[in-house]
C-alpha atoms as a PDB file:
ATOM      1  CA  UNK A   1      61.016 351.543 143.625  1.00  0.00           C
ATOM      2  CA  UNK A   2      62.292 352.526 140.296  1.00  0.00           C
ATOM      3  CA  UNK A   3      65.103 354.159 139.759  1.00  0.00           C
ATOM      4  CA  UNK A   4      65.628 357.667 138.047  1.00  0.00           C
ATOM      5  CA  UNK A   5      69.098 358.487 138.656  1.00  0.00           C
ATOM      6  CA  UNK A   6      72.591 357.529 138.434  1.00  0.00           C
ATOM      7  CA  UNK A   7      75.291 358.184 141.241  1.00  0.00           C
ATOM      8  CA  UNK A   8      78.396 359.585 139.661  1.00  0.00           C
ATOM      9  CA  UNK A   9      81.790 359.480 140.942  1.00  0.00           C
ATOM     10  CA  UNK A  10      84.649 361.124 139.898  1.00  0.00           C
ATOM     11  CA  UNK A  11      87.873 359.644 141.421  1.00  0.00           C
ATOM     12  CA  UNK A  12      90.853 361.181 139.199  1.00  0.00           C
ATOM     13  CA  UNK A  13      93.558 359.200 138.517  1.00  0.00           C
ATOM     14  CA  UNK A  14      93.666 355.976 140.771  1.00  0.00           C
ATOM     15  CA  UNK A  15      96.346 352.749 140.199  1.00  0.00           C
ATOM     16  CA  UNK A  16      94.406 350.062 138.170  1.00  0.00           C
ATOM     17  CA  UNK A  17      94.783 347.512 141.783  1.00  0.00           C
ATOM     18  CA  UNK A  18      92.997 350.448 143.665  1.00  0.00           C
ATOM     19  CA  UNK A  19      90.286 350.965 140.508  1.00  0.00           C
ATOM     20  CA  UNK A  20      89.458 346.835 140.668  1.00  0.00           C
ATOM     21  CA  UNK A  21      89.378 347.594 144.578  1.00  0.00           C
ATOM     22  CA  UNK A  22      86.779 350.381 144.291  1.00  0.00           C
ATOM     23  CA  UNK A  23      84.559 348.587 141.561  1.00  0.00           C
ATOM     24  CA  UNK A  24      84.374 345.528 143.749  1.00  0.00           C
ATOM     25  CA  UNK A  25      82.743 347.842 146.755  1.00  0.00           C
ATOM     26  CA  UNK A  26      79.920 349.501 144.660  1.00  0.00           C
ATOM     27  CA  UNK A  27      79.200 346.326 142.835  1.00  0.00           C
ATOM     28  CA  UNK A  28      78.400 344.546 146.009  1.00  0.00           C
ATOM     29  CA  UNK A  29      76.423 347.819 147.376  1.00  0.00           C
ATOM     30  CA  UNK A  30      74.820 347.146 144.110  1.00  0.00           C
ATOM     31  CA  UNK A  31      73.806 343.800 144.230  1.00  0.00           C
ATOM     32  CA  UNK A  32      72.322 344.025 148.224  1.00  0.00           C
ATOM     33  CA  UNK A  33      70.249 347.156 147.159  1.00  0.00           C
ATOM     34  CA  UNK A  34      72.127 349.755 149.371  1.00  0.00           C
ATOM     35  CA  UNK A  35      73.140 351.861 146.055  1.00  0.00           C
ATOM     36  CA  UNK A  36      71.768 352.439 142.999  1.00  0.00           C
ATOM     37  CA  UNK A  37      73.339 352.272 139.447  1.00  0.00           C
ATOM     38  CA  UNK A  38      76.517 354.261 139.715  1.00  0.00           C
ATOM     39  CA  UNK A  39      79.139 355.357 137.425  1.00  0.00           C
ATOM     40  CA  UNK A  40      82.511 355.777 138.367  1.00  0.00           C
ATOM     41  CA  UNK A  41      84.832 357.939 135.915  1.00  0.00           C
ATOM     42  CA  UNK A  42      88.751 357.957 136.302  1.00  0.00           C
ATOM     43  CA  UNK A  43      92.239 358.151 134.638  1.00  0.00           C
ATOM     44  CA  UNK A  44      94.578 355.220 134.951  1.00  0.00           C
ATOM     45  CA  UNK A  45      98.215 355.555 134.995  1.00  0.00           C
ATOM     46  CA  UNK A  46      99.852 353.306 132.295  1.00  0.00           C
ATOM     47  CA  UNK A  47      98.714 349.854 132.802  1.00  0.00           C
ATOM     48  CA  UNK A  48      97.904 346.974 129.873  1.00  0.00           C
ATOM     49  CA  UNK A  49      94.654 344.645 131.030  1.00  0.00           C
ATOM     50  CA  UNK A  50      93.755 341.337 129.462  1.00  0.00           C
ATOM     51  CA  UNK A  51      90.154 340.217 128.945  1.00  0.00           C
ATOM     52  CA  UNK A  52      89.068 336.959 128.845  1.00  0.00           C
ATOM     53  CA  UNK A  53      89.276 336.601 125.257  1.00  0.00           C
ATOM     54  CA  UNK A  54      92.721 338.070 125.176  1.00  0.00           C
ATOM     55  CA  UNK A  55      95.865 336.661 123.302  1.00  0.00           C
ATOM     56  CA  UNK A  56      99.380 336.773 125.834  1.00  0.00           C
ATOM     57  CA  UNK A  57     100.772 337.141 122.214  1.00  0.00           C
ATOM     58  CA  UNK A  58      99.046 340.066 121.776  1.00  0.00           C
ATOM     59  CA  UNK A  59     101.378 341.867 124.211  1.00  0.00           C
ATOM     60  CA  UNK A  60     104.290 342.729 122.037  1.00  0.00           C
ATOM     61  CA  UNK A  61     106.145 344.612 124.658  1.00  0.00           C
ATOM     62  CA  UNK A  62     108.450 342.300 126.977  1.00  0.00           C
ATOM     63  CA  UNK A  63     108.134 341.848 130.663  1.00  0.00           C
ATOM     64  CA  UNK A  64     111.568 343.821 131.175  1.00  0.00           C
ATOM     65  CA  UNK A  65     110.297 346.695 129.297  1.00  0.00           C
ATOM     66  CA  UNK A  66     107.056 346.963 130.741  1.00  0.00           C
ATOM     67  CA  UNK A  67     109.029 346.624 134.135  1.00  0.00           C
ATOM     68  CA  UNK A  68     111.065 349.277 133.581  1.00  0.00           C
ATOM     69  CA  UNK A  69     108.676 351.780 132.688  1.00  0.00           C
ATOM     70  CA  UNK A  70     106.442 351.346 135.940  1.00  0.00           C
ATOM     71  CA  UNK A  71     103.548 349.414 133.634  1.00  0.00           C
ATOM     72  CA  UNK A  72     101.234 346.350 135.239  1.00  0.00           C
ATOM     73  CA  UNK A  73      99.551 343.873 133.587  1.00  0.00           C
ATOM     74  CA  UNK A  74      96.062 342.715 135.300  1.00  0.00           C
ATOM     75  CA  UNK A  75      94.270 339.462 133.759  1.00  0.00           C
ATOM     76  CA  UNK A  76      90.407 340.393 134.466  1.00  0.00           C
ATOM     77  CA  UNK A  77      87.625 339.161 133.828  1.00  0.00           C
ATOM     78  CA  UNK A  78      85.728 341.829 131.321  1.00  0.00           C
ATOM     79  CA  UNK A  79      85.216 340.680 127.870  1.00  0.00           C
ATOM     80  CA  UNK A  80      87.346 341.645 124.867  1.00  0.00           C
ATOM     81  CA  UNK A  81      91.213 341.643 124.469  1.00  0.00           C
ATOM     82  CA  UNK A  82      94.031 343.267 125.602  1.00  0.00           C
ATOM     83  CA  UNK A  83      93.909 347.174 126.086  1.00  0.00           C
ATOM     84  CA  UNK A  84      96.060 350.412 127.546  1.00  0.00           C
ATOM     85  CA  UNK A  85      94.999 352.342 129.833  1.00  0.00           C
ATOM     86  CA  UNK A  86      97.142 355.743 130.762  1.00  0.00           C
ATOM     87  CA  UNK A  87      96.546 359.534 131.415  1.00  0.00           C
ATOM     88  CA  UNK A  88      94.534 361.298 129.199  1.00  0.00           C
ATOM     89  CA  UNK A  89      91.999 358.454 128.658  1.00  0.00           C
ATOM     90  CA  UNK A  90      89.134 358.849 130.491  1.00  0.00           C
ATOM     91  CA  UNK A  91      88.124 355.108 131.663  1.00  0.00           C
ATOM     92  CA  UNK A  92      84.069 354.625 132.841  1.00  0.00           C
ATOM     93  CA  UNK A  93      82.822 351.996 134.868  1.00  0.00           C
ATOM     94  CA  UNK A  94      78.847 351.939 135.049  1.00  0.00           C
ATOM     95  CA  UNK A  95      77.560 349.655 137.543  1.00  0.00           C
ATOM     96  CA  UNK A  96      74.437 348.902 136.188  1.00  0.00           C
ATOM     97  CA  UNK A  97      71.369 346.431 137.119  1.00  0.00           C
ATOM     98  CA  UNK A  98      70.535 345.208 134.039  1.00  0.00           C
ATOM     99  CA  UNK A  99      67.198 344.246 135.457  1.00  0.00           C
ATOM    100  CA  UNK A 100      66.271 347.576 136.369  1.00  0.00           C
ATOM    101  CA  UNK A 101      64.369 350.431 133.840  1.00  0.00           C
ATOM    102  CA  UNK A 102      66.581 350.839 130.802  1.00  0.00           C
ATOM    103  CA  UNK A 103      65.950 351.870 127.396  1.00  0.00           C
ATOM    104  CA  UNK A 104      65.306 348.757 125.212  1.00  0.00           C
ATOM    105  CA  UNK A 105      64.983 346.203 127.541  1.00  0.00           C
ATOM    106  CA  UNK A 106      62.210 343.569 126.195  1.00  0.00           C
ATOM    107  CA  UNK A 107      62.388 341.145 129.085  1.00  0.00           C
ATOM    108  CA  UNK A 108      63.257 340.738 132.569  1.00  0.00           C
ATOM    109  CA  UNK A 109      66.511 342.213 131.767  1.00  0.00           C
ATOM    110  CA  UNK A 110      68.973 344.122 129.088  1.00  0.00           C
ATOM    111  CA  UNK A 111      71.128 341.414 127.419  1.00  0.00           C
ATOM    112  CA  UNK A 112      74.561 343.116 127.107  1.00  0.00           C
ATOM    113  CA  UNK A 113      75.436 343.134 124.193  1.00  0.00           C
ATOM    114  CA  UNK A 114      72.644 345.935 124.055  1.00  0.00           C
ATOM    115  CA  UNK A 115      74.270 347.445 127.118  1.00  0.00           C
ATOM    116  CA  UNK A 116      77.437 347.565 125.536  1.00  0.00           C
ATOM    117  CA  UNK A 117      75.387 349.160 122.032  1.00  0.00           C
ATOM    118  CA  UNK A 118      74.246 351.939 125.001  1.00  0.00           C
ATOM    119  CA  UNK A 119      77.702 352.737 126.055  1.00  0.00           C
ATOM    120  CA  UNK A 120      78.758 353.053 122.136  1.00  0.00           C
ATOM    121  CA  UNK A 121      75.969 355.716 121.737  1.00  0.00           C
ATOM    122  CA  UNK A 122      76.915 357.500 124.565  1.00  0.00           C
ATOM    123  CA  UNK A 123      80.494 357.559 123.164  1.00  0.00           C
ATOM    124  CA  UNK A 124      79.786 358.297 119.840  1.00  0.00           C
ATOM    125  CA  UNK A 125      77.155 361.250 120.770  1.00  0.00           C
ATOM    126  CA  UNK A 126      80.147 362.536 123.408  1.00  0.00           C
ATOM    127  CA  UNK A 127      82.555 362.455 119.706  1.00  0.00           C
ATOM    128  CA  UNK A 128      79.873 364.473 118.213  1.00  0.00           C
ATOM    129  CA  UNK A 129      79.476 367.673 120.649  1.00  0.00           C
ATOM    130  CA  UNK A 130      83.718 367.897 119.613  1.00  0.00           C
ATOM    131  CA  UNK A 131      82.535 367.854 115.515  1.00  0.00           C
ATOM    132  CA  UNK A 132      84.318 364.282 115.486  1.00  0.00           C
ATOM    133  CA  UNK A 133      82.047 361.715 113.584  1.00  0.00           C
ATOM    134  CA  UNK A 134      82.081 358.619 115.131  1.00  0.00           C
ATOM    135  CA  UNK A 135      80.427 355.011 114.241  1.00  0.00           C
ATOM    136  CA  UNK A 136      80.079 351.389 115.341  1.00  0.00           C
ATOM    137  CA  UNK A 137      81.311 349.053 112.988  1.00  0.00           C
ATOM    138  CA  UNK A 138      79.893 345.391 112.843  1.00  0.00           C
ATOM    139  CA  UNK A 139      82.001 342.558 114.808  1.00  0.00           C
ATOM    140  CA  UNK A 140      84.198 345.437 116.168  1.00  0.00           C
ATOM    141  CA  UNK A 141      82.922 346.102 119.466  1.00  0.00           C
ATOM    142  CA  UNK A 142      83.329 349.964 120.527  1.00  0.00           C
ATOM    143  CA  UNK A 143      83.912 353.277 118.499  1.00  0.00           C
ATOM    144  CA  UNK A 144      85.302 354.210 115.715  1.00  0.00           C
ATOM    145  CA  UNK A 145      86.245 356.978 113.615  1.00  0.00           C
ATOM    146  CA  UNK A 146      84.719 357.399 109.658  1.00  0.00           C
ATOM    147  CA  UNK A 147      86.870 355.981 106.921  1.00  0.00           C
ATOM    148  CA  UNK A 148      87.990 359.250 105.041  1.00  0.00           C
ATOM    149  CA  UNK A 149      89.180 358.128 101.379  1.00  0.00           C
ATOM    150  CA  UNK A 150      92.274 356.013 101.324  1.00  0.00           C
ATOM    151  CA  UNK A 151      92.699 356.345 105.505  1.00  0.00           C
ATOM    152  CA  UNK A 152      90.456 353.518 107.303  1.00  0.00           C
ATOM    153  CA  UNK A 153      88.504 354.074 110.148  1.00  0.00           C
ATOM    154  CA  UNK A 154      90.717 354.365 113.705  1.00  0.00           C
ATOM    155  CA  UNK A 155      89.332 353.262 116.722  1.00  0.00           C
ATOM    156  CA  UNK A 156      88.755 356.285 119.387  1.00  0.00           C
ATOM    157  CA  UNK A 157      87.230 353.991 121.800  1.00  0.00           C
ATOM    158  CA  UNK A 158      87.141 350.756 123.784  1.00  0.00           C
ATOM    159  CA  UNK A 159      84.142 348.241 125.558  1.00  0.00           C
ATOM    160  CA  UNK A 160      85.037 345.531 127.444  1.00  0.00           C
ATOM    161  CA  UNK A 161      82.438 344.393 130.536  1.00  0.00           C
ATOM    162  CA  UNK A 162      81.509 341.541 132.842  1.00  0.00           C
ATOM    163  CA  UNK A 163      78.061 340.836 134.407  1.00  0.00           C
ATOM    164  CA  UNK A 164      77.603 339.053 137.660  1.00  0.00           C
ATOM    165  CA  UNK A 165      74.228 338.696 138.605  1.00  0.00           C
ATOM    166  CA  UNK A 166      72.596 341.093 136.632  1.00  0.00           C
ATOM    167  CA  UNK A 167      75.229 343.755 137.389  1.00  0.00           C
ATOM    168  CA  UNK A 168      77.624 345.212 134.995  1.00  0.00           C
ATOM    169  CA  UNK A 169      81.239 346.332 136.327  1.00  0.00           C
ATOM    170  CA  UNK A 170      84.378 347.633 133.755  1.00  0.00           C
ATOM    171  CA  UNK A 171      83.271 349.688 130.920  1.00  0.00           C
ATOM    172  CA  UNK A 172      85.202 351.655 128.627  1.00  0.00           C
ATOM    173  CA  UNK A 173      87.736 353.956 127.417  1.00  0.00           C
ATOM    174  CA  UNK A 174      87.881 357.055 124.870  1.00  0.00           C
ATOM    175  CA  UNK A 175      91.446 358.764 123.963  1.00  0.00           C
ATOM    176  CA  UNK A 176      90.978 362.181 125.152  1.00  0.00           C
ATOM    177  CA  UNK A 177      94.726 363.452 125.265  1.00  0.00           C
ATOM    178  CA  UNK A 178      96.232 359.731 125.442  1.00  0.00           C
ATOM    179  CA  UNK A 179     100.221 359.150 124.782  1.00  0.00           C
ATOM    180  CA  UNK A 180      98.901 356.930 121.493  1.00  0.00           C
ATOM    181  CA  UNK A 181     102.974 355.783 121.184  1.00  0.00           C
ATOM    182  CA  UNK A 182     102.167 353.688 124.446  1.00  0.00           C
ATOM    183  CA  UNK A 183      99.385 351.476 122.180  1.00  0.00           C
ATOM    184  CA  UNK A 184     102.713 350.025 120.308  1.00  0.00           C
ATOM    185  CA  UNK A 185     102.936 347.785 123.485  1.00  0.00           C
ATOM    186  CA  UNK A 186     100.619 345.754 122.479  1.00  0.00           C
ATOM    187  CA  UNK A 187      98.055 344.701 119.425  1.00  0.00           C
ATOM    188  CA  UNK A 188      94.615 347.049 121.010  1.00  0.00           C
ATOM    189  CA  UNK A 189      91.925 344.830 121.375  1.00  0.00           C
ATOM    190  CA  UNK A 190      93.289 342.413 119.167  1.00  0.00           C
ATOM    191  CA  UNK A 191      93.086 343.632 116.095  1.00  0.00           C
ATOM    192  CA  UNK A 192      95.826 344.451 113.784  1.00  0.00           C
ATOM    193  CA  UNK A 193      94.637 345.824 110.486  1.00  0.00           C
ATOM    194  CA  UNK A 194      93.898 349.291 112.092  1.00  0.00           C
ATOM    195  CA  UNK A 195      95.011 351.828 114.453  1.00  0.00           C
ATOM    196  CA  UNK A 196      94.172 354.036 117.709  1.00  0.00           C
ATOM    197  CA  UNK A 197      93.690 358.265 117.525  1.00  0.00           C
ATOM    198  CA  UNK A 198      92.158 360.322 120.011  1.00  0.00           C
ATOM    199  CA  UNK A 199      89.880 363.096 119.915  1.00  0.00           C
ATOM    200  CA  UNK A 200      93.056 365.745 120.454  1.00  0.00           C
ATOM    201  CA  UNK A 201      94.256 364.541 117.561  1.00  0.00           C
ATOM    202  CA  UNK A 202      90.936 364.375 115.846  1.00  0.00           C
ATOM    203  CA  UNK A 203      89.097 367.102 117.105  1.00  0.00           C
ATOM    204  CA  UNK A 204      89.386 370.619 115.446  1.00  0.00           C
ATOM    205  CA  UNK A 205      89.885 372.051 118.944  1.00  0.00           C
ATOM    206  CA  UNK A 206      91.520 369.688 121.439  1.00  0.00           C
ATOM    207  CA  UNK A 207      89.314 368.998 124.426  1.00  0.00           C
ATOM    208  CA  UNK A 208      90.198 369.061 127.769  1.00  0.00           C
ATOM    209  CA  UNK A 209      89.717 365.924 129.581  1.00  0.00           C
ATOM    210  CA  UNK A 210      87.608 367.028 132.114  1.00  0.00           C
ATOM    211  CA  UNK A 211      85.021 369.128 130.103  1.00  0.00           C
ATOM    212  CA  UNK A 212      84.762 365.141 128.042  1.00  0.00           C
ATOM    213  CA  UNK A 213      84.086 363.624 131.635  1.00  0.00           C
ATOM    214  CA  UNK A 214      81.280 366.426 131.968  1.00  0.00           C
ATOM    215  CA  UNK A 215      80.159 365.354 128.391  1.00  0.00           C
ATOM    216  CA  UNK A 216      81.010 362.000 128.995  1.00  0.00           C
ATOM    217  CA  UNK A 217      78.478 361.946 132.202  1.00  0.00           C
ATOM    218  CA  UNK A 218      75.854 364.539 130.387  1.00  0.00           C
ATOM    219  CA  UNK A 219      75.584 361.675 127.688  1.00  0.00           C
ATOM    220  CA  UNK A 220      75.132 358.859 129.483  1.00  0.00           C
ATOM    221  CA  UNK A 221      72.062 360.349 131.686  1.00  0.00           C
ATOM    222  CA  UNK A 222      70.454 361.309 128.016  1.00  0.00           C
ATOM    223  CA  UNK A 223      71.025 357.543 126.817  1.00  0.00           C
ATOM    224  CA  UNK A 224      69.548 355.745 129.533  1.00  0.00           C
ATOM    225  CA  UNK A 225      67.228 358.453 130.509  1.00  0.00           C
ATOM    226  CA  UNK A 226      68.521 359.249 133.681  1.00  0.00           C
ATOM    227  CA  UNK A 227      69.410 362.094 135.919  1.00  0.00           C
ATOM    228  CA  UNK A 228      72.777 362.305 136.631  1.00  0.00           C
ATOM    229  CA  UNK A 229      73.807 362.988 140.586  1.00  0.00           C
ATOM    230  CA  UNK A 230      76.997 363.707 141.729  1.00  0.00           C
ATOM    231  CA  UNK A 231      78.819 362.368 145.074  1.00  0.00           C
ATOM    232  CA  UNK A 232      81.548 363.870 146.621  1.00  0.00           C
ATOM    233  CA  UNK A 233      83.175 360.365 147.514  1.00  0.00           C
ATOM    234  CA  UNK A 234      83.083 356.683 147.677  1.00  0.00           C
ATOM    235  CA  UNK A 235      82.506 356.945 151.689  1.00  0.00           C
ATOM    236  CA  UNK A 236      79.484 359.126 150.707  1.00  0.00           C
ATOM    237  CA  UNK A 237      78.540 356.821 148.049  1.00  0.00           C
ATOM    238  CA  UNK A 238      77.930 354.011 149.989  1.00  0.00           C
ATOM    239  CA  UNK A 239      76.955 355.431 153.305  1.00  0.00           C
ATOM    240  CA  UNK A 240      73.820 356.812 150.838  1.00  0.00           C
ATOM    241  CA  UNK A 241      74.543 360.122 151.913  1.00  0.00           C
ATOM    242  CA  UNK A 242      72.354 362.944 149.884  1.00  0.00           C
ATOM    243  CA  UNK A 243      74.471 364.439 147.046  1.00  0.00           C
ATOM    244  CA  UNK A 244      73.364 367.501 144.953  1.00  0.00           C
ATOM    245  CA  UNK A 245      72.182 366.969 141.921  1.00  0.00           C
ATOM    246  CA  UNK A 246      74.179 368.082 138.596  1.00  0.00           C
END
């Protein structure tokens, strides 16, 4: 049967261990057919990850200092480099069949690289409803602010995701209100030439971070042309109870 929706879960702000925990559940719901494509949108509290591709060198903060702040450090298996995540960053995690009816697809299934171009529209479109121009740049996977005369472009956004079996888990992150002095911990995503802002900082009128989840969710349904539906829970998630519809 095809699919026209996509669950939505907000779960606030959840420890990174109990985020991996959650993601795990859906994506096996996902791949035995007893939920459809979900996504799950959440705040982290400070916590560095480390992609497959990532550099240990690229963490410039030492163990004792990361220790004695309360951060973690999770190796994971999404692609990309190392990343923050902390409060006022609203993190996304779109389980996703790639197989099923998605915008682009040419073949039994969306490669994801063009998954990951998806989540950069939805991203860049959410940047637009705050007046905040936002662009891909080539070989510099996620989203990115317009170079304005002699100040390059600064990266408002980050993609990093894994596929197992034809299902997508991790996702990405956009500054909202993030604490951008926390980024000096490490080199973001690996690249050292430019630097991280946030749409408070950008924005003419600092957004609240949950009317960019709303956007953030509102976006995503118009980029892969699908209605949005909200659950109240994970237990009602995968018991398949009825949610109302947004």
């Amino acid at each position: 049967m095809k699919a026209v929706h996509v669950n939505l879960l907000w779960l606030g702000r959840v420890a990174y261990s109990e985020g991996l925990e959650i993601q795990r559940q859906v994506v096996a719901a996902r791949k035995a057919g007893s939920v459809g494509d979900t996504m799950l949108l959440l705040e982290h509290p400070p916590v560095l990850t480390l992609g497959r591709n990532a550099k240990r060198g690229h963490v410039l903060a030492s163990e004792e200092l990361l220790a004695s702040k309360g951060v973690e450090l999770h190796e994971i298996n999404r692609g990309g480099d190392v990343t923050y995540h902390g409060p006022g960053q609203l993190v996304g995690y779109p389980i996703v069949d790639l197989r099923g009816d998605l915008p682009g697809k040419k073949g039994p299934h969306l490669g994801p690289v063009d998954f990951v171009r998806l989540l950069e529209e939805v991203l860049i479109r959410v940047c637009g409803e705050y007046r905040v121009m936002a662009q891909r740049i080539k070989g510099r996977t996620g989203v990115w602010t317009i170079a304005n005369g002699q100040i390059p472009e600064k990266k408002l956004g980050a993609i990093g995701v894994h596929v197992s079996q034809g299902v997508t888990s991790h996702g990405f992150a956009l500054n909202v209100t993030t604490d951008l002095r926390d980024f000096a911990w490490i080199v973001p995503c690996g690249i050292a030439d430019r630097v991280v802002t946030s749409l408070e900082l950008e924005a003419e009128v600092p957004p609240a971070l949950e009317h960019v989840r709303d956007a953030t969710a509102r976006n995503f349904g118009r980029v892969f042309a699908r209605q949005m539906v909200a659950c109240e829970s994970l237990a009602q998630l995968l018991r398949g109870a009825n949610p109302d519809v947004l």
